[in-house]
PDB file of N, CA and C in Angstrom:
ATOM      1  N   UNK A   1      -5.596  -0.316-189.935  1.00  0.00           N
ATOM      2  CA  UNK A   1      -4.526  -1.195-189.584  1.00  0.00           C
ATOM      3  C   UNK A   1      -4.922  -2.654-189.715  1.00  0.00           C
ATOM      4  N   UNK A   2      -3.630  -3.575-189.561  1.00  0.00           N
ATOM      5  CA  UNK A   2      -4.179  -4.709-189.431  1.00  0.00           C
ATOM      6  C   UNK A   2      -5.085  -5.635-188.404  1.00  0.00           C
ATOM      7  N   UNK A   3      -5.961  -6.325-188.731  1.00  0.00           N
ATOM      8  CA  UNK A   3      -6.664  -7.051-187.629  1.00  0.00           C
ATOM      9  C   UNK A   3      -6.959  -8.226-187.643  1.00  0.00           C
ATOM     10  N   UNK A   4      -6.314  -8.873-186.728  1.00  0.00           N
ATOM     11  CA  UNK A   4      -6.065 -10.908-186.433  1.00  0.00           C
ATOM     12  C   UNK A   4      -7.783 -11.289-186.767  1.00  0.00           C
ATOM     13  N   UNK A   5      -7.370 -12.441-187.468  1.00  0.00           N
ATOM     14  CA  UNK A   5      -8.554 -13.705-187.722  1.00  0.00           C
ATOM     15  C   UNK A   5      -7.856 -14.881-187.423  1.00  0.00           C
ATOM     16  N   UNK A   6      -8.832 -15.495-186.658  1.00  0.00           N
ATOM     17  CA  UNK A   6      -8.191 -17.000-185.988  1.00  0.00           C
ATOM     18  C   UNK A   6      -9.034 -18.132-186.894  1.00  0.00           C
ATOM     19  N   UNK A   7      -8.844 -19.055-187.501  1.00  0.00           N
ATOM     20  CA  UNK A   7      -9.841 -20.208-187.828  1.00  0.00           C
ATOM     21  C   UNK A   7      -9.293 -21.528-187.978  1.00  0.00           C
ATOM     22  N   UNK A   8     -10.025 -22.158-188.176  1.00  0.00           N
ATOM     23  CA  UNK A   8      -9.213 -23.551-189.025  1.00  0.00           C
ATOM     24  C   UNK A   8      -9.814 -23.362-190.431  1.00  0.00           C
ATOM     25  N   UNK A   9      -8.624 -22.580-191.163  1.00  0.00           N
ATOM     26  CA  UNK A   9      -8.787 -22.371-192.406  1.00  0.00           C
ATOM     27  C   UNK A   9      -8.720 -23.872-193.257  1.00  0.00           C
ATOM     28  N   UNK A  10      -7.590 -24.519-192.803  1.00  0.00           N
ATOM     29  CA  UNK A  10      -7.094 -25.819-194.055  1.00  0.00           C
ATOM     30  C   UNK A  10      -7.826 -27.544-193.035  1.00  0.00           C
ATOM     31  N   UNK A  11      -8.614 -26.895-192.499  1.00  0.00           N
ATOM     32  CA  UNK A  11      -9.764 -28.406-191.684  1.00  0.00           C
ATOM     33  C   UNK A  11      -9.040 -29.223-190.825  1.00  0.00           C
ATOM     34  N   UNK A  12      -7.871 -29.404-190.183  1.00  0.00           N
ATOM     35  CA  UNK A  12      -7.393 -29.972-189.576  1.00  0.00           C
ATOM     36  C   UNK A  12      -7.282 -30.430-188.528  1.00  0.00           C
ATOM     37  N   UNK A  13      -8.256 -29.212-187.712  1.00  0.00           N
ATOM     38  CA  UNK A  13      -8.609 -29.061-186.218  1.00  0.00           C
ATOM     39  C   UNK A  13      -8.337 -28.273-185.488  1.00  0.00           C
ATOM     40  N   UNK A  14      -7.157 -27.790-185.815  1.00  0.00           N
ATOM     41  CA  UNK A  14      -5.943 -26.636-185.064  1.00  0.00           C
ATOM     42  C   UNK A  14      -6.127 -25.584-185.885  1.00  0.00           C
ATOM     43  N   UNK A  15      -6.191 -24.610-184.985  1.00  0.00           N
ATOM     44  CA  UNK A  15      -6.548 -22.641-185.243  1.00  0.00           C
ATOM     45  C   UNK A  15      -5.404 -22.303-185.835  1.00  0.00           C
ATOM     46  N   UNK A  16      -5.419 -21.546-186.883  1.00  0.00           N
ATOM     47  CA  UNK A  16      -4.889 -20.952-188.078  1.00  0.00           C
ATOM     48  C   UNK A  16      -4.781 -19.660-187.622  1.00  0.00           C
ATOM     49  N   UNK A  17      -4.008 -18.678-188.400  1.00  0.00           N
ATOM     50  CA  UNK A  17      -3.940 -17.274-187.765  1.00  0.00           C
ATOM     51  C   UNK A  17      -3.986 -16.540-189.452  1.00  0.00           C
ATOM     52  N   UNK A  18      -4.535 -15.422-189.522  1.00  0.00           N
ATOM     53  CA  UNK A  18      -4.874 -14.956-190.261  1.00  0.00           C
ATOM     54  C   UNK A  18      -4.912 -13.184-190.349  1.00  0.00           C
ATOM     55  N   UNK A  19      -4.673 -12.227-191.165  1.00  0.00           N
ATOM     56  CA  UNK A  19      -4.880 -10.897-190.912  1.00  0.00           C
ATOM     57  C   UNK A  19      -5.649 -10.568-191.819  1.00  0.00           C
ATOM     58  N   UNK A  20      -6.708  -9.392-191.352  1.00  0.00           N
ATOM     59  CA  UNK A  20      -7.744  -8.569-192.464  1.00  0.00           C
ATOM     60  C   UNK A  20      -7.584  -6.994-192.296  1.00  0.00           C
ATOM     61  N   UNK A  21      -6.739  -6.454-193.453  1.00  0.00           N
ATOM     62  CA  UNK A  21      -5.939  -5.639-193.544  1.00  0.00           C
ATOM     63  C   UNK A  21      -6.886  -4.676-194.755  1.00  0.00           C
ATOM     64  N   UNK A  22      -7.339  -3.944-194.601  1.00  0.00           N
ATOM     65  CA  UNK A  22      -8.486  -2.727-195.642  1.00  0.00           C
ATOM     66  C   UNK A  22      -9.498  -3.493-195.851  1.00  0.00           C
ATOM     67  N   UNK A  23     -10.184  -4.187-196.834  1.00  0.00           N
ATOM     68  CA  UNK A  23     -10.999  -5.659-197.125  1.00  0.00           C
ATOM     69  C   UNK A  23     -10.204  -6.850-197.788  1.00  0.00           C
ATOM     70  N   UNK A  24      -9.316  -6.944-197.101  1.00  0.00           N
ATOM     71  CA  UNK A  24      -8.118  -8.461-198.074  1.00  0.00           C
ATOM     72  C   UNK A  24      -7.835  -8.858-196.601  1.00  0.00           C
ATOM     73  N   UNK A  25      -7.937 -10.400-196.914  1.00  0.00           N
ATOM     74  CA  UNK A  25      -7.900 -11.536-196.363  1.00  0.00           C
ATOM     75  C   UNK A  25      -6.840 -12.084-196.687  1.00  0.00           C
ATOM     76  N   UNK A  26      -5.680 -11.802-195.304  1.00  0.00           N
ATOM     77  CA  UNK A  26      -4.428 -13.086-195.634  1.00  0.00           C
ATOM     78  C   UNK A  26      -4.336 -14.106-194.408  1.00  0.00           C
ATOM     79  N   UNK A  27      -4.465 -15.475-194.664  1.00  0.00           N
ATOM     80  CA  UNK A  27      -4.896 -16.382-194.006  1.00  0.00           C
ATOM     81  C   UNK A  27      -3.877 -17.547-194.440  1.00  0.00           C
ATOM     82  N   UNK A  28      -3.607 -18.026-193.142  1.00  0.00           N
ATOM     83  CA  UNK A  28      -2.284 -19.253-193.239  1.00  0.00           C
ATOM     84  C   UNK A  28      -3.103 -20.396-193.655  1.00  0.00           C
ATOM     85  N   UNK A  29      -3.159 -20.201-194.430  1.00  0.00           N
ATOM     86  CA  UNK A  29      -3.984 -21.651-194.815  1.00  0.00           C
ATOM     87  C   UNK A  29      -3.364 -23.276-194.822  1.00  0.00           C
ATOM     88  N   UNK A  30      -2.267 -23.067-195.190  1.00  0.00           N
ATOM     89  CA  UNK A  30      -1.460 -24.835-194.740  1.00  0.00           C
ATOM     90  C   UNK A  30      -0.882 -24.612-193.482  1.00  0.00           C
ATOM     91  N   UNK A  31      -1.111 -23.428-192.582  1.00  0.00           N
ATOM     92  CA  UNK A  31      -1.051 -23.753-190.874  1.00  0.00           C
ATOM     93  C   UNK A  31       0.389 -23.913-190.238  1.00  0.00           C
ATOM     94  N   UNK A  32       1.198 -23.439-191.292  1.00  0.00           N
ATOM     95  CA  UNK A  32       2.501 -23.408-190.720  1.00  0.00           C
ATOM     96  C   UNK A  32       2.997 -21.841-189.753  1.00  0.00           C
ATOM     97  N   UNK A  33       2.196 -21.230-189.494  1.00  0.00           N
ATOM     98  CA  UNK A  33       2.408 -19.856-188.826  1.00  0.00           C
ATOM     99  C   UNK A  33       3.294 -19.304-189.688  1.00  0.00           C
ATOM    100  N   UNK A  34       3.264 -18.928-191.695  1.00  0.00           N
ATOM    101  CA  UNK A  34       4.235 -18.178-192.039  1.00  0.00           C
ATOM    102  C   UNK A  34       3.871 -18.293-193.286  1.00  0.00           C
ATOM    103  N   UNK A  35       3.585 -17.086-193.579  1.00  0.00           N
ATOM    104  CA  UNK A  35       3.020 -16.212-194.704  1.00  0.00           C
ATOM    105  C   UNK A  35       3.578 -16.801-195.775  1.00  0.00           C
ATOM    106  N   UNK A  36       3.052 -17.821-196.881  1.00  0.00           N
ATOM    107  CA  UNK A  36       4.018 -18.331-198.083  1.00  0.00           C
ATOM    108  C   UNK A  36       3.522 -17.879-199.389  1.00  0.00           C
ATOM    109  N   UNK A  37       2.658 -16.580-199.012  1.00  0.00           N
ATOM    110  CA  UNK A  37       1.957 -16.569-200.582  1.00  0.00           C
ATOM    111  C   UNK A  37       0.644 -17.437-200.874  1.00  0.00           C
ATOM    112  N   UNK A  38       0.264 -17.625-202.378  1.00  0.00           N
ATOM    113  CA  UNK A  38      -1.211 -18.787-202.323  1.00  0.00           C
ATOM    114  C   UNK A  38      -0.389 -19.384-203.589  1.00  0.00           C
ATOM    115  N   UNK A  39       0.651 -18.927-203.892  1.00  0.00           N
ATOM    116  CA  UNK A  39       1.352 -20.215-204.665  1.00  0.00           C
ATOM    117  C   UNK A  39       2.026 -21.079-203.467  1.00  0.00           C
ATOM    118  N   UNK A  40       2.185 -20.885-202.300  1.00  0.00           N
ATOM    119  CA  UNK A  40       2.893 -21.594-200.868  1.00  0.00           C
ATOM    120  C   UNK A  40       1.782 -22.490-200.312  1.00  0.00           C
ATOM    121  N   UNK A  41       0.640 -22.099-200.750  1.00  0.00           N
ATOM    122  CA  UNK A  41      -0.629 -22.792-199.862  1.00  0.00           C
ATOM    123  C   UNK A  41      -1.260 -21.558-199.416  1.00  0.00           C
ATOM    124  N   UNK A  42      -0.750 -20.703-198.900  1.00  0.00           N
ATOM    125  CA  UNK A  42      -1.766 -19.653-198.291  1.00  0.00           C
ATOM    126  C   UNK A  42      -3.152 -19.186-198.974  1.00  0.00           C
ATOM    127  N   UNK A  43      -3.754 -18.453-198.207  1.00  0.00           N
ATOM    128  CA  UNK A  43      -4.806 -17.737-198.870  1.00  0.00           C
ATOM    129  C   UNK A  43      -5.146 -16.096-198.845  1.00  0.00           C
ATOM    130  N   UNK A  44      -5.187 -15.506-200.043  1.00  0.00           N
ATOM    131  CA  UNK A  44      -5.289 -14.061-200.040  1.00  0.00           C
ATOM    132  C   UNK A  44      -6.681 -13.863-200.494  1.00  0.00           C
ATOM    133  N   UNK A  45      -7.779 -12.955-200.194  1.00  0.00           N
ATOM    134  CA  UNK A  45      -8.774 -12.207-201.250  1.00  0.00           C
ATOM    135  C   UNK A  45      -9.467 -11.569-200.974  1.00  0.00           C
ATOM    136  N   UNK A  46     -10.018 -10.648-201.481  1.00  0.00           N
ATOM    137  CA  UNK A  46     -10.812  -9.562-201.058  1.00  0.00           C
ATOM    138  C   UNK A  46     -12.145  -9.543-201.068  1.00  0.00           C
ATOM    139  N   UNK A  47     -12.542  -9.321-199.542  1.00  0.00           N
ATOM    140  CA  UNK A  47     -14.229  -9.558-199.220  1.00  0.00           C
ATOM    141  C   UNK A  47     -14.691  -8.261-198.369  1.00  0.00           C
ATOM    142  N   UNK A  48     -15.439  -7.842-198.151  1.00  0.00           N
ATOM    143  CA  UNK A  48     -16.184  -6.604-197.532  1.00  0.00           C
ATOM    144  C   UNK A  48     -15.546  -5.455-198.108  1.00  0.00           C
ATOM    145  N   UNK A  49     -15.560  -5.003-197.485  1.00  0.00           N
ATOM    146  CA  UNK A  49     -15.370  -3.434-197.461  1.00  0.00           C
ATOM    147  C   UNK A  49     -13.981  -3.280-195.976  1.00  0.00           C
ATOM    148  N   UNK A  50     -13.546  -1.571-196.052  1.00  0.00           N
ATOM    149  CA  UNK A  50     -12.676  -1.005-194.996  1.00  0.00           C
ATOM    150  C   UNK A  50     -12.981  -0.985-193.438  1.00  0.00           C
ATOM    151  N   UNK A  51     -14.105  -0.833-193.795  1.00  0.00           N
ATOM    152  CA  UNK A  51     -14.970  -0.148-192.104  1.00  0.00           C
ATOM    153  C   UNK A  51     -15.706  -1.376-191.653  1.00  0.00           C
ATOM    154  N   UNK A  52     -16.065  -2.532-192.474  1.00  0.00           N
ATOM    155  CA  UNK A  52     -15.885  -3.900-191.713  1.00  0.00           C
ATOM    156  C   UNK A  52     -15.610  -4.132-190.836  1.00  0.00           C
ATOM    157  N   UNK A  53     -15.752  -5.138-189.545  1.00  0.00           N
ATOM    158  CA  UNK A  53     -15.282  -5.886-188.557  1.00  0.00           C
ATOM    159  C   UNK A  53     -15.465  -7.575-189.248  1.00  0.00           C
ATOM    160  N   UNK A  54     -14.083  -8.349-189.026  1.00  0.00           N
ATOM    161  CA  UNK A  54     -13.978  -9.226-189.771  1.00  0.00           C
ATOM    162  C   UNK A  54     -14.440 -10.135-188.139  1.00  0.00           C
ATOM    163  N   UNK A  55     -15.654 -11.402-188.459  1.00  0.00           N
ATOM    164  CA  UNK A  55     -16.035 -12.305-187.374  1.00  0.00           C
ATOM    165  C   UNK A  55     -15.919 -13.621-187.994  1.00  0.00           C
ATOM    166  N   UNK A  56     -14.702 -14.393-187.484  1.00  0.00           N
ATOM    167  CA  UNK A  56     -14.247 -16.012-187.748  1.00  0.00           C
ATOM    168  C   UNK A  56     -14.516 -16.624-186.799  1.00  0.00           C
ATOM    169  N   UNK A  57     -15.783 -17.987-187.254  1.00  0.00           N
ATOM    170  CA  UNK A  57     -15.659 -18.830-186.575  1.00  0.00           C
ATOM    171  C   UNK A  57     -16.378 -20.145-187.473  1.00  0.00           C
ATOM    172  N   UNK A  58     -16.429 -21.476-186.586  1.00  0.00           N
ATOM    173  CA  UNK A  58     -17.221 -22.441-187.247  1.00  0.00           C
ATOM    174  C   UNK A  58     -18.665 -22.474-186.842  1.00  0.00           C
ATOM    175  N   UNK A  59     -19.671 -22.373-187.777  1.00  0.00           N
ATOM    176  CA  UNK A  59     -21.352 -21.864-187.687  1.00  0.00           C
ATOM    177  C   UNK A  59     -21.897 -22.936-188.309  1.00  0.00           C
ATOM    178  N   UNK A  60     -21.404 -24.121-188.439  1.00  0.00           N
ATOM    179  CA  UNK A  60     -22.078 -25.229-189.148  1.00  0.00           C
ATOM    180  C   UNK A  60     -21.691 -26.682-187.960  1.00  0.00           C
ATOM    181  N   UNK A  61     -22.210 -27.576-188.289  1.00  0.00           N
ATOM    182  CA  UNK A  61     -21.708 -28.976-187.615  1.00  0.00           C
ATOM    183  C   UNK A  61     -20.233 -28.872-187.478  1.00  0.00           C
ATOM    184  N   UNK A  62     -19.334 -29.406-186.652  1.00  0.00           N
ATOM    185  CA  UNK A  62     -20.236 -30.220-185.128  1.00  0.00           C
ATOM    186  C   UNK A  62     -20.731 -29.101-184.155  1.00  0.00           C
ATOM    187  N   UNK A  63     -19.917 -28.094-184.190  1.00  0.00           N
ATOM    188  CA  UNK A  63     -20.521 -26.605-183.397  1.00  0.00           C
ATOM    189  C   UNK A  63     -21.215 -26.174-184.019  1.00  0.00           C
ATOM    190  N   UNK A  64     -22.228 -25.960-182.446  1.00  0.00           N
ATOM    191  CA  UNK A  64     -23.555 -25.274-182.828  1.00  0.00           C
ATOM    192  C   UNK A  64     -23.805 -24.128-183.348  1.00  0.00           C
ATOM    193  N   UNK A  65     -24.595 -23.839-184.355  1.00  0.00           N
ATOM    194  CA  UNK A  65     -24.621 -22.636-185.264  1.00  0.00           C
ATOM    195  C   UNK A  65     -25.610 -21.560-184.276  1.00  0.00           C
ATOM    196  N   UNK A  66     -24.986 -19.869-183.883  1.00  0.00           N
ATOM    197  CA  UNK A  66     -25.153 -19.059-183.626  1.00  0.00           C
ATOM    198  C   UNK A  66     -26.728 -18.947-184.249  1.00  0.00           C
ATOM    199  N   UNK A  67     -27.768 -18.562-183.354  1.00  0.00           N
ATOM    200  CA  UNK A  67     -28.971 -18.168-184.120  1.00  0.00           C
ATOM    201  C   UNK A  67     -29.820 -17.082-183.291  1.00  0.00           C
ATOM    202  N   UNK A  68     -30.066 -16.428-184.668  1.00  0.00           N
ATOM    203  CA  UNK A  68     -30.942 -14.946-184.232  1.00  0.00           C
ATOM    204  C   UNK A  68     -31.574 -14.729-183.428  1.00  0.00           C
ATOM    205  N   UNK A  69     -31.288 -13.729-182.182  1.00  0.00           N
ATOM    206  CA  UNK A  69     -32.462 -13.298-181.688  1.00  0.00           C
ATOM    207  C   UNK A  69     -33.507 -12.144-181.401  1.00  0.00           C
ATOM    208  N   UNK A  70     -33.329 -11.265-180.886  1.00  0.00           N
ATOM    209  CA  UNK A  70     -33.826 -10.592-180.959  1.00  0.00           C
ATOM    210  C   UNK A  70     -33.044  -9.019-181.945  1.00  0.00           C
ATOM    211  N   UNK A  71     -31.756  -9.449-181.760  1.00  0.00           N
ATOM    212  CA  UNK A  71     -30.841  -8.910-181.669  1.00  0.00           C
ATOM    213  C   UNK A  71     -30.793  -8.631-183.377  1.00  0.00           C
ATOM    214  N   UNK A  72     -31.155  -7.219-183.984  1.00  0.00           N
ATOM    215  CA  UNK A  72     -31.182  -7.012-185.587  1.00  0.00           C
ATOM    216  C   UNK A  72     -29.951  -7.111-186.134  1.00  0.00           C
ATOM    217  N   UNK A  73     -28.555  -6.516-185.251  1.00  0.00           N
ATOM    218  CA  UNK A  73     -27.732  -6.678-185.881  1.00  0.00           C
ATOM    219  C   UNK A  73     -26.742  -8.435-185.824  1.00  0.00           C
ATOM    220  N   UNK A  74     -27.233  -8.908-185.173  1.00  0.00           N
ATOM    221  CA  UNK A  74     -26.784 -10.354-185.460  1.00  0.00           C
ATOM    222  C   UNK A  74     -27.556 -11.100-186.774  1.00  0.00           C
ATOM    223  N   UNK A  75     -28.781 -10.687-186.707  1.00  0.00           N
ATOM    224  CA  UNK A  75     -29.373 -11.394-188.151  1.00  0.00           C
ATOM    225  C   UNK A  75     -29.110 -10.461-189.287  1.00  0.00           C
ATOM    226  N   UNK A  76     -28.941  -9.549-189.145  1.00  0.00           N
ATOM    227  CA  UNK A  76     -27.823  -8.982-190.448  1.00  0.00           C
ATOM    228  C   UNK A  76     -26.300  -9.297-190.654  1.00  0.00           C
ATOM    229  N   UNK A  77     -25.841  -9.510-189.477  1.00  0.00           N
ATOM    230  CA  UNK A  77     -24.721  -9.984-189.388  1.00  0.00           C
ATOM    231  C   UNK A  77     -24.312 -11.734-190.098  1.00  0.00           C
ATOM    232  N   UNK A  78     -25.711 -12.596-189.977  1.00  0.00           N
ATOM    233  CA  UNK A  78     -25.529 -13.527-190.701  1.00  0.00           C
ATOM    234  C   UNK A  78     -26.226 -14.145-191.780  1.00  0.00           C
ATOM    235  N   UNK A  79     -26.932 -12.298-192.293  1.00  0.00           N
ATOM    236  CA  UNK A  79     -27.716 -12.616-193.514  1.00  0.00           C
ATOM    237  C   UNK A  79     -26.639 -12.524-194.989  1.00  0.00           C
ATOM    238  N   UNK A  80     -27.012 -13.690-195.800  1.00  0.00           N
ATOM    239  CA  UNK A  80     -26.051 -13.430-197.094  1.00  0.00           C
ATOM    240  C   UNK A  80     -26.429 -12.191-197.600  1.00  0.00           C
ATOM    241  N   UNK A  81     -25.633 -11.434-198.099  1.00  0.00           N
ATOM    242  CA  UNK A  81     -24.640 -11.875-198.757  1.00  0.00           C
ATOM    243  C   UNK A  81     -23.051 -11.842-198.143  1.00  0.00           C
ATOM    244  N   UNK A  82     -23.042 -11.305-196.758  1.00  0.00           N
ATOM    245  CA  UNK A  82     -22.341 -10.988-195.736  1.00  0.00           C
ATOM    246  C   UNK A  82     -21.407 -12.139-195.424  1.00  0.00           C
ATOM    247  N   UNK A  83     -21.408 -13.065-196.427  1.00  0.00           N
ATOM    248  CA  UNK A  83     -20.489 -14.419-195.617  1.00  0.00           C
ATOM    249  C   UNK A  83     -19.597 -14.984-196.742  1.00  0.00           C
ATOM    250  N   UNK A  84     -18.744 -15.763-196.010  1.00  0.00           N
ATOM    251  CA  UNK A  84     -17.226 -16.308-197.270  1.00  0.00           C
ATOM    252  C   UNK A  84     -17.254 -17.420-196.652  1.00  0.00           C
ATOM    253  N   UNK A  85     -17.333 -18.674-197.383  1.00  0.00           N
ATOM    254  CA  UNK A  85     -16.971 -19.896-196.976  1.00  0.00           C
ATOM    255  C   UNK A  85     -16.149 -20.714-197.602  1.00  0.00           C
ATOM    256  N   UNK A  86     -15.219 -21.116-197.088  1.00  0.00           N
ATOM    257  CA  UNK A  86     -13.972 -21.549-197.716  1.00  0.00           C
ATOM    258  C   UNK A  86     -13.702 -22.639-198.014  1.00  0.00           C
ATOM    259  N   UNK A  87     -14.687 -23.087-198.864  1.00  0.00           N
ATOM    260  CA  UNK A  87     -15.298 -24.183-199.829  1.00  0.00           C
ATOM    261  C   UNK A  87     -14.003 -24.117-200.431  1.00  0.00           C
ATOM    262  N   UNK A  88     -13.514 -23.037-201.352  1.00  0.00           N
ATOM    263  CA  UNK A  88     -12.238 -23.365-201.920  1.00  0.00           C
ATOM    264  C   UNK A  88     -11.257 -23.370-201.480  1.00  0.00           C
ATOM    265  N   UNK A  89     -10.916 -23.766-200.232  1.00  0.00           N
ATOM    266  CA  UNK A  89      -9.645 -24.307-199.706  1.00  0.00           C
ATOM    267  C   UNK A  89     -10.218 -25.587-199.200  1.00  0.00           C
ATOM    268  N   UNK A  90     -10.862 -26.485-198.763  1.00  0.00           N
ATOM    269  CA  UNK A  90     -10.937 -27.734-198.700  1.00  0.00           C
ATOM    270  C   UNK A  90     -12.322 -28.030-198.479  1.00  0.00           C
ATOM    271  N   UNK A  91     -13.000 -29.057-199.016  1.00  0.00           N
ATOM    272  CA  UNK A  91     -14.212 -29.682-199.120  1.00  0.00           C
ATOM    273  C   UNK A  91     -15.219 -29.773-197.850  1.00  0.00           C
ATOM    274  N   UNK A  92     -14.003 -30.196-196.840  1.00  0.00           N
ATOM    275  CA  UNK A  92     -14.550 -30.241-195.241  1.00  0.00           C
ATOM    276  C   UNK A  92     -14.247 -28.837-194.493  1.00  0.00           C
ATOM    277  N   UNK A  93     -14.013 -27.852-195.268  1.00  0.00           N
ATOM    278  CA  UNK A  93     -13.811 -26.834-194.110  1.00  0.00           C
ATOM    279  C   UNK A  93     -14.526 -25.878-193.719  1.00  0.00           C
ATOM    280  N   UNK A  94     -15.466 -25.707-192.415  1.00  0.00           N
ATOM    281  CA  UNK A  94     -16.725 -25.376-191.857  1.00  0.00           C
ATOM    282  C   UNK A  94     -16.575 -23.675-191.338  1.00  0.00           C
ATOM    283  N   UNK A  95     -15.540 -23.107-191.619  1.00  0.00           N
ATOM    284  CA  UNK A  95     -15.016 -21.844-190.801  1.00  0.00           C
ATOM    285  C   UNK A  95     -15.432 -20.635-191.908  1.00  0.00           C
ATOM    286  N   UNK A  96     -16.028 -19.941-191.717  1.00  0.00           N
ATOM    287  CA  UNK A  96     -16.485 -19.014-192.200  1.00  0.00           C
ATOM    288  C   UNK A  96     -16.538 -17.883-191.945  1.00  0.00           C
ATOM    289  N   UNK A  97     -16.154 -16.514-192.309  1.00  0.00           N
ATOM    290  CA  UNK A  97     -15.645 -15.406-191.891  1.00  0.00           C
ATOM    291  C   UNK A  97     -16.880 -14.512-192.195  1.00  0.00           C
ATOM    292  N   UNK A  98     -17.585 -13.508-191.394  1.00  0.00           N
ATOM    293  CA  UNK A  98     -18.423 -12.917-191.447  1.00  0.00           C
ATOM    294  C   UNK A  98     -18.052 -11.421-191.685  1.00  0.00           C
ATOM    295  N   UNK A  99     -18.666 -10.268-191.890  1.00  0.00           N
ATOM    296  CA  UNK A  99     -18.694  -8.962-191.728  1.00  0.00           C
ATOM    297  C   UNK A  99     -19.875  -8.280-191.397  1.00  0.00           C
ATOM    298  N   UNK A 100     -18.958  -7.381-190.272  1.00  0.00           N
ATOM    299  CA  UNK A 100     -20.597  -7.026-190.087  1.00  0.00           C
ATOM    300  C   UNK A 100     -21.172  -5.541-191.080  1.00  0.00           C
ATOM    301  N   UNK A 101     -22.875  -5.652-191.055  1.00  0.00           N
ATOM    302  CA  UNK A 101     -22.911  -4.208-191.913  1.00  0.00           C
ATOM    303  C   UNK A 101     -23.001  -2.803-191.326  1.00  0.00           C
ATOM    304  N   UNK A 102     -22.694  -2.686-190.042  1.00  0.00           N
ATOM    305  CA  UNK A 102     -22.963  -1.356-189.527  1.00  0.00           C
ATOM    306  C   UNK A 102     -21.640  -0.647-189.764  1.00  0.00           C
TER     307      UNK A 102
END
Protein backbone atom coordinates (compact mmCIF):
# COMPACT_ATOMS: atom_id res chain seq x y z
CA UNK A 1 0.00 0.00 0.00
CA UNK A 2 0.73 3.46 0.04
CA UNK A 3 3.16 5.13 2.53
CA UNK A 4 3.46 9.09 3.48
CA UNK A 5 6.96 10.89 3.04
CA UNK A 6 7.13 14.30 4.57
CA UNK A 7 10.16 16.68 3.34
CA UNK A 8 10.99 19.93 2.01
CA UNK A 9 11.24 18.61 -1.34
CA UNK A 10 11.27 22.23 -3.43
CA UNK A 11 13.78 24.13 -0.34
CA UNK A 12 11.50 26.52 0.92
CA UNK A 13 11.31 25.62 4.49
CA UNK A 14 7.81 24.21 4.75
CA UNK A 15 7.17 20.21 4.77
CA UNK A 16 6.00 18.82 1.56
CA UNK A 17 3.91 15.64 1.55
CA UNK A 18 4.78 12.92 -0.53
CA UNK A 19 3.72 8.99 -1.15
CA UNK A 20 6.05 5.79 -1.73
CA UNK A 21 3.83 3.43 -3.32
CA UNK A 22 5.85 -0.29 -4.52
CA UNK A 23 9.47 1.61 -5.14
CA UNK A 24 8.02 5.04 -6.94
CA UNK A 25 8.27 8.19 -5.38
CA UNK A 26 5.39 10.75 -5.77
CA UNK A 27 6.35 13.91 -4.08
CA UNK A 28 4.65 17.48 -4.16
CA UNK A 29 7.40 19.11 -5.13
CA UNK A 30 6.08 22.88 -5.84
CA UNK A 31 4.23 22.35 -2.30
CA UNK A 32 0.87 23.08 -3.26
CA UNK A 33 -0.71 19.86 -1.44
CA UNK A 34 -1.92 18.49 -5.06
CA UNK A 35 -0.64 16.01 -7.21
CA UNK A 36 0.12 17.99 -10.73
CA UNK A 37 2.18 15.47 -12.46
CA UNK A 38 6.24 16.48 -13.13
CA UNK A 39 5.07 18.36 -16.15
CA UNK A 40 2.97 20.49 -13.02
CA UNK A 41 6.22 20.69 -10.97
CA UNK A 42 5.81 17.53 -9.12
CA UNK A 43 8.14 14.75 -8.72
CA UNK A 44 7.78 11.00 -9.69
CA UNK A 45 10.72 8.10 -9.75
CA UNK A 46 11.68 5.00 -8.93
CA UNK A 47 14.22 4.17 -6.11
CA UNK A 48 14.57 0.95 -3.90
CA UNK A 49 12.83 -1.82 -4.09
CA UNK A 50 8.91 -3.10 -2.59
CA UNK A 51 9.86 -4.31 0.87
CA UNK A 52 11.73 -0.98 1.53
CA UNK A 53 10.86 1.39 4.34
CA UNK A 54 11.08 4.84 2.78
CA UNK A 55 13.18 7.39 5.70
CA UNK A 56 12.82 11.40 4.79
CA UNK A 57 14.62 13.78 6.35
CA UNK A 58 17.35 16.69 6.20
CA UNK A 59 21.03 14.88 7.07
CA UNK A 60 23.16 17.73 5.92
CA UNK A 61 23.53 21.55 7.26
CA UNK A 62 21.85 23.40 9.16
CA UNK A 63 20.47 20.05 10.89
CA UNK A 64 22.63 17.95 12.38
CA UNK A 65 23.50 14.89 10.40
CA UNK A 66 22.39 11.49 12.12
CA UNK A 67 25.71 9.47 12.84
CA UNK A 68 26.52 5.82 13.35
CA UNK A 69 26.63 4.05 16.24
CA UNK A 70 26.81 1.14 17.36
CA UNK A 71 23.80 0.35 15.75
CA UNK A 72 24.69 -1.93 12.13
CA UNK A 73 21.56 -1.26 10.77
CA UNK A 74 21.71 2.56 10.88
CA UNK A 75 25.17 2.52 9.13
CA UNK A 76 23.71 0.47 6.47
CA UNK A 77 20.90 2.43 6.50
CA UNK A 78 23.12 5.44 5.51
CA UNK A 79 25.65 3.66 3.52
CA UNK A 80 25.46 4.58 -0.40
CA UNK A 81 24.20 3.35 -2.42
CA UNK A 82 20.95 3.48 -0.27
CA UNK A 83 20.31 7.30 -0.73
CA UNK A 84 18.44 9.89 -3.32
CA UNK A 85 19.23 13.41 -3.12
CA UNK A 86 17.25 15.79 -4.76
CA UNK A 87 19.89 17.70 -6.35
CA UNK A 88 17.50 17.62 -9.29
CA UNK A 89 14.79 19.50 -8.00
CA UNK A 90 16.72 22.47 -6.64
CA UNK A 91 20.40 23.32 -6.01
CA UNK A 92 19.73 24.12 -2.22
CA UNK A 93 17.67 21.21 -1.38
CA UNK A 94 19.18 19.18 1.67
CA UNK A 95 16.23 16.43 2.14
CA UNK A 96 17.10 13.17 1.26
CA UNK A 97 15.13 10.02 1.29
CA UNK A 98 16.73 6.88 2.58
CA UNK A 99 15.84 3.01 2.40
CA UNK A 100 16.47 0.77 4.55
CA UNK A 101 18.23 -2.77 3.54
CA UNK A 102 16.68 -5.27 5.82
Amino acid sequence: GDRPVAGDWNGDGFTDVGVYRGNSYYLDANGNRTWNSTTGGDAYFVFGSSNQTPLAGMWSAPAPAPTPSSSTNLASLLAPPSRKQFTDLSPTLLDQLFTNPF
